[in-house]
Protein backbone atom coordinates (compact mmCIF):
# COMPACT_ATOMS: atom_id res chain seq x y z
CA UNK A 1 0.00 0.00 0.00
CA UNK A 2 1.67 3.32 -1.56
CA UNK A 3 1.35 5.79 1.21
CA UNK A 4 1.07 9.54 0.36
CA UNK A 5 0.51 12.23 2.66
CA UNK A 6 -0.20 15.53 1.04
CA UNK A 7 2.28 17.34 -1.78
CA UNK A 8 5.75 16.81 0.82
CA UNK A 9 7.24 18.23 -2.32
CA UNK A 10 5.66 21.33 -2.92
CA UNK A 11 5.92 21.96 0.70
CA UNK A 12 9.69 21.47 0.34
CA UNK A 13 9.86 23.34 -2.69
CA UNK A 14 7.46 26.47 -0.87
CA UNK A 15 10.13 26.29 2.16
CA UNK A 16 13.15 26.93 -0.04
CA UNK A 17 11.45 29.13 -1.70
CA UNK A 18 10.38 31.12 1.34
CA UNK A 19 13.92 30.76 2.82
CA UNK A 20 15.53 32.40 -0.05
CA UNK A 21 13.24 35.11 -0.70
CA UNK A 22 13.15 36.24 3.24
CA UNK A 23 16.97 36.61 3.98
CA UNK A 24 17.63 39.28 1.79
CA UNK A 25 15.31 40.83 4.44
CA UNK A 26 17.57 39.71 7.68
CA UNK A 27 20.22 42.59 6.86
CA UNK A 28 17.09 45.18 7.21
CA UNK A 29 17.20 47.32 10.17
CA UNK A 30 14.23 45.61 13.06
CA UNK A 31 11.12 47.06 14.08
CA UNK A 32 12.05 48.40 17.75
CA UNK A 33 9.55 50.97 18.14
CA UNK A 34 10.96 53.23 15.34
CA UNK A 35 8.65 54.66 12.86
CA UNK A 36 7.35 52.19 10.00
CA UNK A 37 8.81 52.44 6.23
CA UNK A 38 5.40 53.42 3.66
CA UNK A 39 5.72 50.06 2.74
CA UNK A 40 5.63 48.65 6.03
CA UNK A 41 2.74 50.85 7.29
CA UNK A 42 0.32 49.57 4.17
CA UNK A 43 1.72 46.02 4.74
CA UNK A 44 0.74 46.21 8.44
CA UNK A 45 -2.64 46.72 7.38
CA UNK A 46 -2.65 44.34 4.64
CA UNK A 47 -1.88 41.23 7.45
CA UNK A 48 -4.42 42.66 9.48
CA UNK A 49 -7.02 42.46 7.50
CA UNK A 50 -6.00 39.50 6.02
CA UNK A 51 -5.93 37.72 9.89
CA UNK A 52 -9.35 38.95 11.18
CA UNK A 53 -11.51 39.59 7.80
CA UNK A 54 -10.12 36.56 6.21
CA UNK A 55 -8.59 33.71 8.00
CA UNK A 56 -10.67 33.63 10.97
CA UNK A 57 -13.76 34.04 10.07
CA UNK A 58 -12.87 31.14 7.65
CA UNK A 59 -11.71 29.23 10.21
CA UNK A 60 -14.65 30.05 12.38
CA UNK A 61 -16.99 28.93 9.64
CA UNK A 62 -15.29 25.59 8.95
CA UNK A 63 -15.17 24.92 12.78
CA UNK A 64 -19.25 25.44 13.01
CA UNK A 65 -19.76 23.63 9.67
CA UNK A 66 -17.43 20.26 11.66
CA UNK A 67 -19.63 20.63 15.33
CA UNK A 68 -22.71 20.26 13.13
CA UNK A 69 -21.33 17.41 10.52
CA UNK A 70 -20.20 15.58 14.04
CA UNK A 71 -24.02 16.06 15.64
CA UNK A 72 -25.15 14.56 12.41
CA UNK A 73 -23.35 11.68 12.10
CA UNK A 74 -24.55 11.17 15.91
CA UNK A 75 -28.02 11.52 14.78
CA UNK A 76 -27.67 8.84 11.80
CA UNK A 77 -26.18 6.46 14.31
CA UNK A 78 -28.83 7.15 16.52
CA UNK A 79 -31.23 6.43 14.04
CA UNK A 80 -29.72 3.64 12.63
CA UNK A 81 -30.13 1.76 16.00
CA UNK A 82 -33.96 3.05 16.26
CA UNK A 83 -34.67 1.61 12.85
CA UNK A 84 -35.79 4.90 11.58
CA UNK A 85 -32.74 5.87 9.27
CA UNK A 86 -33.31 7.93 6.58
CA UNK A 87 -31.78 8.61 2.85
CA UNK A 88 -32.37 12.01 4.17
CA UNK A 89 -30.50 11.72 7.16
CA UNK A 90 -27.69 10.91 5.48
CA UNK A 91 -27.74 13.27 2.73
CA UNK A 92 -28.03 16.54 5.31
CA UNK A 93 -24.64 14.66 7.05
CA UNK A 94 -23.23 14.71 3.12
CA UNK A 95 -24.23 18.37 2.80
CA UNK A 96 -22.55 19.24 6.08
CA UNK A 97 -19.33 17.68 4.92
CA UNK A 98 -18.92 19.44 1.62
CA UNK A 99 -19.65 22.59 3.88
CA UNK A 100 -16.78 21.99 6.17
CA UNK A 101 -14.64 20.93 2.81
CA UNK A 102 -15.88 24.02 1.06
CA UNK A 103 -14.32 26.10 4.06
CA UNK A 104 -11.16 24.18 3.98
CA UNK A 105 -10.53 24.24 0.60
CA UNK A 106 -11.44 27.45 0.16
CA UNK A 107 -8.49 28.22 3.50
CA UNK A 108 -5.75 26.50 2.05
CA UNK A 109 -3.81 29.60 0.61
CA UNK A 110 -2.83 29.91 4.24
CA UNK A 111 -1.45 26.57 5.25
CA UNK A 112 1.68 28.16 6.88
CA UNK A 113 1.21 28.66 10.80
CA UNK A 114 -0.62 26.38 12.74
CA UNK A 115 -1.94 24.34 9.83
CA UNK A 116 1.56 23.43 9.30
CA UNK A 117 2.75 23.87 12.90
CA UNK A 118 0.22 21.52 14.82
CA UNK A 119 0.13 18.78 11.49
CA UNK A 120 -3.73 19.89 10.95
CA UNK A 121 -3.38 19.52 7.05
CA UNK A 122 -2.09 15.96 7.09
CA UNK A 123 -4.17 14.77 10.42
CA UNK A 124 -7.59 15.89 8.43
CA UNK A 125 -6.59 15.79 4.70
CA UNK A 126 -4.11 13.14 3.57
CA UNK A 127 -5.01 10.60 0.54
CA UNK A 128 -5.35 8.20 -0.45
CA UNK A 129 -7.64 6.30 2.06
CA UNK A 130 -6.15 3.38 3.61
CA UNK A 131 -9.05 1.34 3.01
CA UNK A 132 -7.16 -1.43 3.88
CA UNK A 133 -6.04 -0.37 7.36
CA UNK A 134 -9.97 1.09 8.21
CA UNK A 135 -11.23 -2.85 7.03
CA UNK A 136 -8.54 -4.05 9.62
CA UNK A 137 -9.78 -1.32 12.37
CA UNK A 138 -13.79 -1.63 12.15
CA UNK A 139 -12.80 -5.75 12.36
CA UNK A 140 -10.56 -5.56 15.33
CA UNK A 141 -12.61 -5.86 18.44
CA UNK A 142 -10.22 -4.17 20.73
CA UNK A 143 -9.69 -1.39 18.69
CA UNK A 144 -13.29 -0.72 18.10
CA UNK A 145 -13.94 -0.98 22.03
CA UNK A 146 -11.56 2.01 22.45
CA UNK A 147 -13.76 4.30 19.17
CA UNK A 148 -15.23 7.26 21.53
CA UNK A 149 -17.49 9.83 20.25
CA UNK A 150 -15.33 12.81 20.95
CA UNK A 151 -12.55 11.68 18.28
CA UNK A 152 -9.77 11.18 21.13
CA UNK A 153 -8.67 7.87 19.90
CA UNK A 154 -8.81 8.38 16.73
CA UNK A 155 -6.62 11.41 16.94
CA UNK A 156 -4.68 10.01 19.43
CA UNK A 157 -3.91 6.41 17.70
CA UNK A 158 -4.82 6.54 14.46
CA UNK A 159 -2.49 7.43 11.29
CA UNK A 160 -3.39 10.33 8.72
CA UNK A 161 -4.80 7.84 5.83
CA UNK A 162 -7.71 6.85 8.95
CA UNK A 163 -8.46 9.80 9.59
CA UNK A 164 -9.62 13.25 8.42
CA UNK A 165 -12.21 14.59 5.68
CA UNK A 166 -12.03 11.05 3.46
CA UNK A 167 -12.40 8.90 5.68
CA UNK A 168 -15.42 10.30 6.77
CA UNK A 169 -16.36 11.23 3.08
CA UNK A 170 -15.85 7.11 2.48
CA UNK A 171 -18.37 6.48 4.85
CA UNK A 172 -21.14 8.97 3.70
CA UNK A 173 -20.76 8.32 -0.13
CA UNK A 174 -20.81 5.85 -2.30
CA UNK A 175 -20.06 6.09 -5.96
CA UNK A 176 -22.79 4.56 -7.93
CA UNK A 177 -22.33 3.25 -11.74
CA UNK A 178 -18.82 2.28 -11.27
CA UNK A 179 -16.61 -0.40 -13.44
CA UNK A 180 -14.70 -2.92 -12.47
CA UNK A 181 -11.34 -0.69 -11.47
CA UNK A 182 -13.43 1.04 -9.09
CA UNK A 183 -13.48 4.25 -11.09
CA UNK A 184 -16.83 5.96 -11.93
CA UNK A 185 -17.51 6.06 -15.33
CA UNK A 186 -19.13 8.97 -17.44
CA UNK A 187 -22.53 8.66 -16.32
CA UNK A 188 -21.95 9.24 -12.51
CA UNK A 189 -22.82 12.53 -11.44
CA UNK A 190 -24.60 11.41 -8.46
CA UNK A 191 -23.61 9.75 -5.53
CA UNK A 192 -26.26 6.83 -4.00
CA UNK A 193 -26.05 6.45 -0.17
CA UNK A 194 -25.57 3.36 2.51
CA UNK A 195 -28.34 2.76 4.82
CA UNK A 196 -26.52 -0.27 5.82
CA UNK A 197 -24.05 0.79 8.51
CA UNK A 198 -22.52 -2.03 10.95
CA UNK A 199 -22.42 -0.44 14.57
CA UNK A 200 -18.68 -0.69 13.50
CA UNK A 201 -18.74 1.93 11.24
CA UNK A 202 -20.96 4.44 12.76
CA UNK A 203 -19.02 4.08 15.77
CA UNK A 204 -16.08 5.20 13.71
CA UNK A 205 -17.77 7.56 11.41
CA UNK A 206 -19.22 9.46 14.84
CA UNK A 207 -15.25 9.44 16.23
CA UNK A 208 -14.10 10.62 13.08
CA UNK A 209 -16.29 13.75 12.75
CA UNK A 210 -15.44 14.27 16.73
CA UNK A 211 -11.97 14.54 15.67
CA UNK A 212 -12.33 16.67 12.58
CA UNK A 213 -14.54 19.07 14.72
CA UNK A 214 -11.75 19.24 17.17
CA UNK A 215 -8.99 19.99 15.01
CA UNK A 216 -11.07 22.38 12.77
CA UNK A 217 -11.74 24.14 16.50
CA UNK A 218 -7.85 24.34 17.07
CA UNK A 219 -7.44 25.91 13.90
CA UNK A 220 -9.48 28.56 14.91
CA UNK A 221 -8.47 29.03 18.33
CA UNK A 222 -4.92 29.08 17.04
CA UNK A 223 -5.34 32.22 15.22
CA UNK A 224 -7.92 33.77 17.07
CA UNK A 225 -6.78 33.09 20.10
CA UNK A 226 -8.63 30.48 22.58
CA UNK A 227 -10.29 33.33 24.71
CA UNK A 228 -12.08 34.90 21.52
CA UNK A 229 -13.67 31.60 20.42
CA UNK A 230 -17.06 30.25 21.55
CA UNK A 231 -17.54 28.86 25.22
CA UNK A 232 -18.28 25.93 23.72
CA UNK A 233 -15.48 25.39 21.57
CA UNK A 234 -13.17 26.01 24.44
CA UNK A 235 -14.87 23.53 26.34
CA UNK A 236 -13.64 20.98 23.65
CA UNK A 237 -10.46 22.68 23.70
CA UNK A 238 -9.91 21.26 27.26
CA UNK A 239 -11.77 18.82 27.14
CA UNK A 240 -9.27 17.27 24.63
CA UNK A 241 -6.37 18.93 25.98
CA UNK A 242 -6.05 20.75 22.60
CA UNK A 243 -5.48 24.42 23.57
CA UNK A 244 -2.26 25.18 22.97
CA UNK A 245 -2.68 28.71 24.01
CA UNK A 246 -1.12 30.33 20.68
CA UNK A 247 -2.73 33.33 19.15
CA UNK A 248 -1.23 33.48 15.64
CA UNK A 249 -3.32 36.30 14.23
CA UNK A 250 -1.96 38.62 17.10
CA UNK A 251 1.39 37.24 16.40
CA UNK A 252 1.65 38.28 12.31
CA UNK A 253 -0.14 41.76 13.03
CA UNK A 254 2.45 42.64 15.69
CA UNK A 255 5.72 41.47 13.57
CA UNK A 256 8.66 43.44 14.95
CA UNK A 257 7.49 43.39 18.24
CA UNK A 258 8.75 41.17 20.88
CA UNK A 259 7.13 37.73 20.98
CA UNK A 260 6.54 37.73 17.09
CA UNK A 261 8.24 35.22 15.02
CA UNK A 262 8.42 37.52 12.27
CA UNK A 263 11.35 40.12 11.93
CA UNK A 264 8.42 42.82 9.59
CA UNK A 265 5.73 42.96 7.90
CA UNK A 266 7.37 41.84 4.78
CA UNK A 267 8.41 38.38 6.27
CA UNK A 268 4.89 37.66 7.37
CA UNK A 269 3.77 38.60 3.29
CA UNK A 270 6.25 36.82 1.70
CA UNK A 271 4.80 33.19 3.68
CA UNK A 272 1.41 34.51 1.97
CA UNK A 273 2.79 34.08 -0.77
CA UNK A 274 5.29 31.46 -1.02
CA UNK A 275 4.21 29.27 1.85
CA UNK A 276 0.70 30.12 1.22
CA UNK A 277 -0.39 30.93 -2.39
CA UNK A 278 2.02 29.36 -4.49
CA UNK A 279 2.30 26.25 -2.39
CA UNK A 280 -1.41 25.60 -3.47
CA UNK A 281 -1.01 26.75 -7.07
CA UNK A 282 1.45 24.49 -7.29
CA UNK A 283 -0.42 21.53 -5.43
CA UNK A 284 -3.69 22.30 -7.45
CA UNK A 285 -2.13 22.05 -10.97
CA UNK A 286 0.80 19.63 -10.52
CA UNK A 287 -0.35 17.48 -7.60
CA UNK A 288 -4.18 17.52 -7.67
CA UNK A 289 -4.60 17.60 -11.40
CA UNK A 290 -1.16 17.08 -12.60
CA UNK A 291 -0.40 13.04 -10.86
CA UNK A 292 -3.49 11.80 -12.12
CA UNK A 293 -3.50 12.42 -15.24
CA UNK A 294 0.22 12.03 -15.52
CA UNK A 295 0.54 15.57 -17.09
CA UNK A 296 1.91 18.19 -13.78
CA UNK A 297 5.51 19.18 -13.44
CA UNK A 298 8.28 18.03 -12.46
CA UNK A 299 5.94 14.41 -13.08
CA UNK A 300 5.16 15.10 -16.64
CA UNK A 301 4.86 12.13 -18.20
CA UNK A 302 3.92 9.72 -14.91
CA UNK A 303 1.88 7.12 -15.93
CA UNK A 304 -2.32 7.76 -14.71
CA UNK A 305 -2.43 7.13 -11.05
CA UNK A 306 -6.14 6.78 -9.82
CA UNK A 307 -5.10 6.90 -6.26
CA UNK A 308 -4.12 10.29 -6.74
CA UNK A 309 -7.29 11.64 -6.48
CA UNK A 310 -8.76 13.97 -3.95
CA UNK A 311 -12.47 13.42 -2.73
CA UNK A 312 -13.28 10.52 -5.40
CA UNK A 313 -15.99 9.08 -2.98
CA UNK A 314 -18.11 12.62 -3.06
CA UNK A 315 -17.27 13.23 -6.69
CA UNK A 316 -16.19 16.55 -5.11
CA UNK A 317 -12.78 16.35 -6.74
CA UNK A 318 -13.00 20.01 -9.02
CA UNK A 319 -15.20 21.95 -6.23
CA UNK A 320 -12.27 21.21 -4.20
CA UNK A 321 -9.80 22.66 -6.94
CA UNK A 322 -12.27 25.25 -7.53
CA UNK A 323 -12.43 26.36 -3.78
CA UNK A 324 -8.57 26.38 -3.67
CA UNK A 325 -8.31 29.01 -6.65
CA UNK A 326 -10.72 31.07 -4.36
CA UNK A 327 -8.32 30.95 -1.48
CA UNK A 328 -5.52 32.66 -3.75
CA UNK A 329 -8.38 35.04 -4.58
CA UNK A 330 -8.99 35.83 -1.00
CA UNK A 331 -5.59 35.84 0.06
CA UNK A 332 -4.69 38.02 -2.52
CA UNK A 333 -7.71 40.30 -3.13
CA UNK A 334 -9.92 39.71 -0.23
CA UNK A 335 -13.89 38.45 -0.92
CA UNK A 336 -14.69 40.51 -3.56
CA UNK A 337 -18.55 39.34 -1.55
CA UNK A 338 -19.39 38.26 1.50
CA UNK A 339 -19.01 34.60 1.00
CA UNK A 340 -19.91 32.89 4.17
CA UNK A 341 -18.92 34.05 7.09
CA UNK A 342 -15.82 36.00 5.43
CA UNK A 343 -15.78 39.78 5.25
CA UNK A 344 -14.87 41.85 2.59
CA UNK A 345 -11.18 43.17 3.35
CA UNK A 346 -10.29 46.59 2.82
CA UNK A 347 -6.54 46.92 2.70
CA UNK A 348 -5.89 43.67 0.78
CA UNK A 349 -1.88 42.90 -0.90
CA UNK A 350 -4.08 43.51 -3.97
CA UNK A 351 -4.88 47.11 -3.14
CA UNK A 352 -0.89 47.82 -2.81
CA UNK A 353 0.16 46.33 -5.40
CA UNK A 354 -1.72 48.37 -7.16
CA UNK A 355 -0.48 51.32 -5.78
CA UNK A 356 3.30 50.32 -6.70
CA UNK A 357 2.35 48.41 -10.37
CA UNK A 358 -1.60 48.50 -11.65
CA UNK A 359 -0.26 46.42 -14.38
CA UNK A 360 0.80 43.27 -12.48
CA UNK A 361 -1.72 43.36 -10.21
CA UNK A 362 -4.46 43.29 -13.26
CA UNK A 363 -2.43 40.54 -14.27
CA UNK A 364 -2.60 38.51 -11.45
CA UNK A 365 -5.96 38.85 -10.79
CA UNK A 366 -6.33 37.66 -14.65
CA UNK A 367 -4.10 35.05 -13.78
CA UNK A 368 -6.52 33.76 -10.72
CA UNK A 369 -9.75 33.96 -12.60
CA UNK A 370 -7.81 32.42 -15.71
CA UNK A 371 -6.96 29.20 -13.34
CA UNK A 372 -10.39 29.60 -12.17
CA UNK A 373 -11.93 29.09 -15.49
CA UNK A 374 -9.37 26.65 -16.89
CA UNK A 375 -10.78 24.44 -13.97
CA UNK A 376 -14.46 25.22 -14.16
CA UNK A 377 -14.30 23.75 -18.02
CA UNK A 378 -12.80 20.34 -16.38
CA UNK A 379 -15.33 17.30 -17.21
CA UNK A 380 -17.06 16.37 -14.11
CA UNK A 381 -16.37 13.73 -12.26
CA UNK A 382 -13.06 13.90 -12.44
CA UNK A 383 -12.54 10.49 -11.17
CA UNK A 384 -13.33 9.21 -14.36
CA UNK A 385 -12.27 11.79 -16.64
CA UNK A 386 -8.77 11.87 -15.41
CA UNK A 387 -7.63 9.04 -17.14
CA UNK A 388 -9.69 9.63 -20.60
CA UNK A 389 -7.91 10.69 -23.83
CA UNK A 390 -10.59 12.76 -24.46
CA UNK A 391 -10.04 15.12 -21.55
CA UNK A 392 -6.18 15.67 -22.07
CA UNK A 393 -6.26 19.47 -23.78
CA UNK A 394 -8.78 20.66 -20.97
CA UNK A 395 -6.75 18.99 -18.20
CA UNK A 396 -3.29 20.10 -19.81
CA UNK A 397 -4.92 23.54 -19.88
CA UNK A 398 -6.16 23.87 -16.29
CA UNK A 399 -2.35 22.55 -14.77
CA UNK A 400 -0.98 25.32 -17.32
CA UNK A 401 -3.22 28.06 -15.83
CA UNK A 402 -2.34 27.17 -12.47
CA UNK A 403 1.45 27.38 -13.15
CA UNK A 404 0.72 30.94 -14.86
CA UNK A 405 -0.78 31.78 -11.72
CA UNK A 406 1.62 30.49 -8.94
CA UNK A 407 4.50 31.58 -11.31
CA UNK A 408 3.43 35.35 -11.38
CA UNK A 409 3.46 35.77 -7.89
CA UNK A 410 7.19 36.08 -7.96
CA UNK A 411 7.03 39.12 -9.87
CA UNK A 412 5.07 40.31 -7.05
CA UNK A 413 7.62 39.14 -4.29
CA UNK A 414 10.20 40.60 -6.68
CA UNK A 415 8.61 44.02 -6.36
CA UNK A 416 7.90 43.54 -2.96
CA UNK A 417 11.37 43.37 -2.37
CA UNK A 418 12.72 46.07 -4.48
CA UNK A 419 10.59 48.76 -2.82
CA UNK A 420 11.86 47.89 0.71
């Protein structure tokens, strides 16, 4: 069983990327209390808007949308054991989890910080599913007697391919007309759903939602800070022993200052970018798209891997691309509309940009739509259309547009860094 956890090397390649754009920064004089540079003063803004008008509320939104999916999934257990389970009961459970995915697909433009820091990406989004190691769990008696509702064991014992959004997306869908590899073919635009749960299962499926709601909590205490999330959330927060009393938000608006991690403001945009934006570009159109279908870079030419794909079960596969490309969009340009619980930022990296080159800034924000609607021509599901010849010039097109788009950003860094 191949195990991959998600894009290690675009992670790597974002890291050295970061590392070599920041030190030409380390020679700058620090932020003691000194009056800001221009640049610094609209950059300060920029990260502070970006923090509390989009990245918390975000994170806020996807922790709600996980406390609900996890009182659902109690509910179709519940139900289950009543004899009254429902098509319906599932399907508002299904609807719940492409909320919560919507949310984090649509936040992972800012995977640096405690995403990264506290291993919340790979604990609730590595794939491929081992469904081989989840058969062995739900038939292992001991295991199963340790399964509590509140997700401890499973994020306490459990390894990343057991746990997360696909595992529980496993559970709640099913693919319906598929052939004989497993894939869906053409016709499959629908997903059909179990009724026939073992007490196995819905014992995991309840743990696994408790876990996802706790970790989609930390996420949000992390860069809120634990006392400015719900009383109920922090209630899980100890209850778990999750709080890990870090306020990241606080910490990138007040870089310069003692306690901050970052040396300026410039630092703390320069991981937007590389750790945060072009990390996903680059995940979207050569990971995502690019390994199966054999076509992304440095892979080009790897033969069609089916295992590759993300959220095959929920035939979710290009909403989740789709939400991604919206995460550059908001990291770069704000909501352009309330979307959710997000608000509409005012002093965006956008907005300066603009003030320093209206040119590149129209041309990223051509570039993002550009990926947008490479994707959004992308025949649905993906799980089958992957693999077919007849899909290769859209596909090719979409993992083009996304390398247009991460590959632009470094004109912004570069100008960035020339007018420090």
């Amino acid at each position: 069983m191949k195990t991959f956890l998600k894009f290690p090397l675009c992670l790597a390649l974002g890291a050295m990327m970061g590392m070599s754009m920041t030190s030409c920064s380390d020679n700058d004089d620090p932020i003691d209390g000194t009056e800001l540079s221009a640049q610094e003063k609209a950059l300060k803004e920029v990260v502070a808007d970006f923090a509390d008008k989009t990245v918390i509320p975000s994170y806020q939104g996807m922790a709600d949308a996980a406390m609900s999916l996890h009182s659902l999934c109690i509910d179709i257990r519940t139900k289950k054991q009543a004899g009254t389970l429902t098509t319906a009961d599932v399907e508002a459970a299904c609807e719940a989890w492409k909320l919560a995915r919507d949310y984090w697909e649509k936040s992972e433009a800012w995977l640096f910080g405690p995403a990264g820091d506290y291993n919340v990406d790979p604990h609730i989004d590595s794939w491929p599913l081992d469904k081989t190691g989840m058969d062995a769990l739900l038939n292992n008696p001991a295991q199963m007697a340790q399964m509590d509702d509140e997700g401890n064991y499973v994020g306490n014992y459990l390894g990343y391919a057991l746990q997360g959004f696909h595992a529980i997306e496993y559970l709640l869908f099913e693919l319906t007309n598929t052939n004989a590899s497993g894939n869906a073919t053409a016709s499959s635009t629908s997903v059909a759903h179990n009724l026939n749960y073992t007490t196995e299962e819905l014992n995991y499926l309840v743990g696994l939602a408790g876990d996802l709601r706790n970790q989609c909590i930390l996420l949000e205490a992390c860069w809120a800070g634990t006392e400015n999330v719900s009383a109920e959330k922090q209630q899980i927060l100890t209850d778990t022993e999750l709080d890990k009393g870090k306020n990241f938000g606080d910490n990138i608006k007040n870089a310069g200052a003692a306690g901050s991690e970052y040396k300026n403001y410039l630092d703390v945009v320069y991981d937007m970018i590389t750790a945060g934006i072009q990390n996903i570009a680059n995940e979207v159109g050569n990971i995502k798209i690019g390994n199966p279908t054999g076509k992304g870079l440095p892979s080009g030419g790897m033969e069609y891997d089916p295992s590759y794909i993300e959220s095959p079960y929920s035939l979710n596969s290009i909403r989740d691309f789709l939400g991604n490309v919206i995460s550059i969009r908001n990291a770069y340009q704000g909501s352009p509309s309330v979307d959710g619980t997000i608000q509409v930022a005012t002093h965006t990296l956008s907005t300066y940009v603009a003030t320093l080159n209206a040119d590149l800034d129209s041309r990223v924000k051509a570039a993002i739509q550009d990926a947008y609607d490479k994707i959004s021509l992308m025949g649905e599901p993906f799980a089958y259309t992957c693999g077919a010849a007849e899909y290769d010039k859209v596909n090719q097109d979409a993992i083009d547009a996304c390398n247009v788009m991460n590959d632009i950003f470094d004109e912004v860094k570069t100008l960035l860094q020339a007018n420090h």
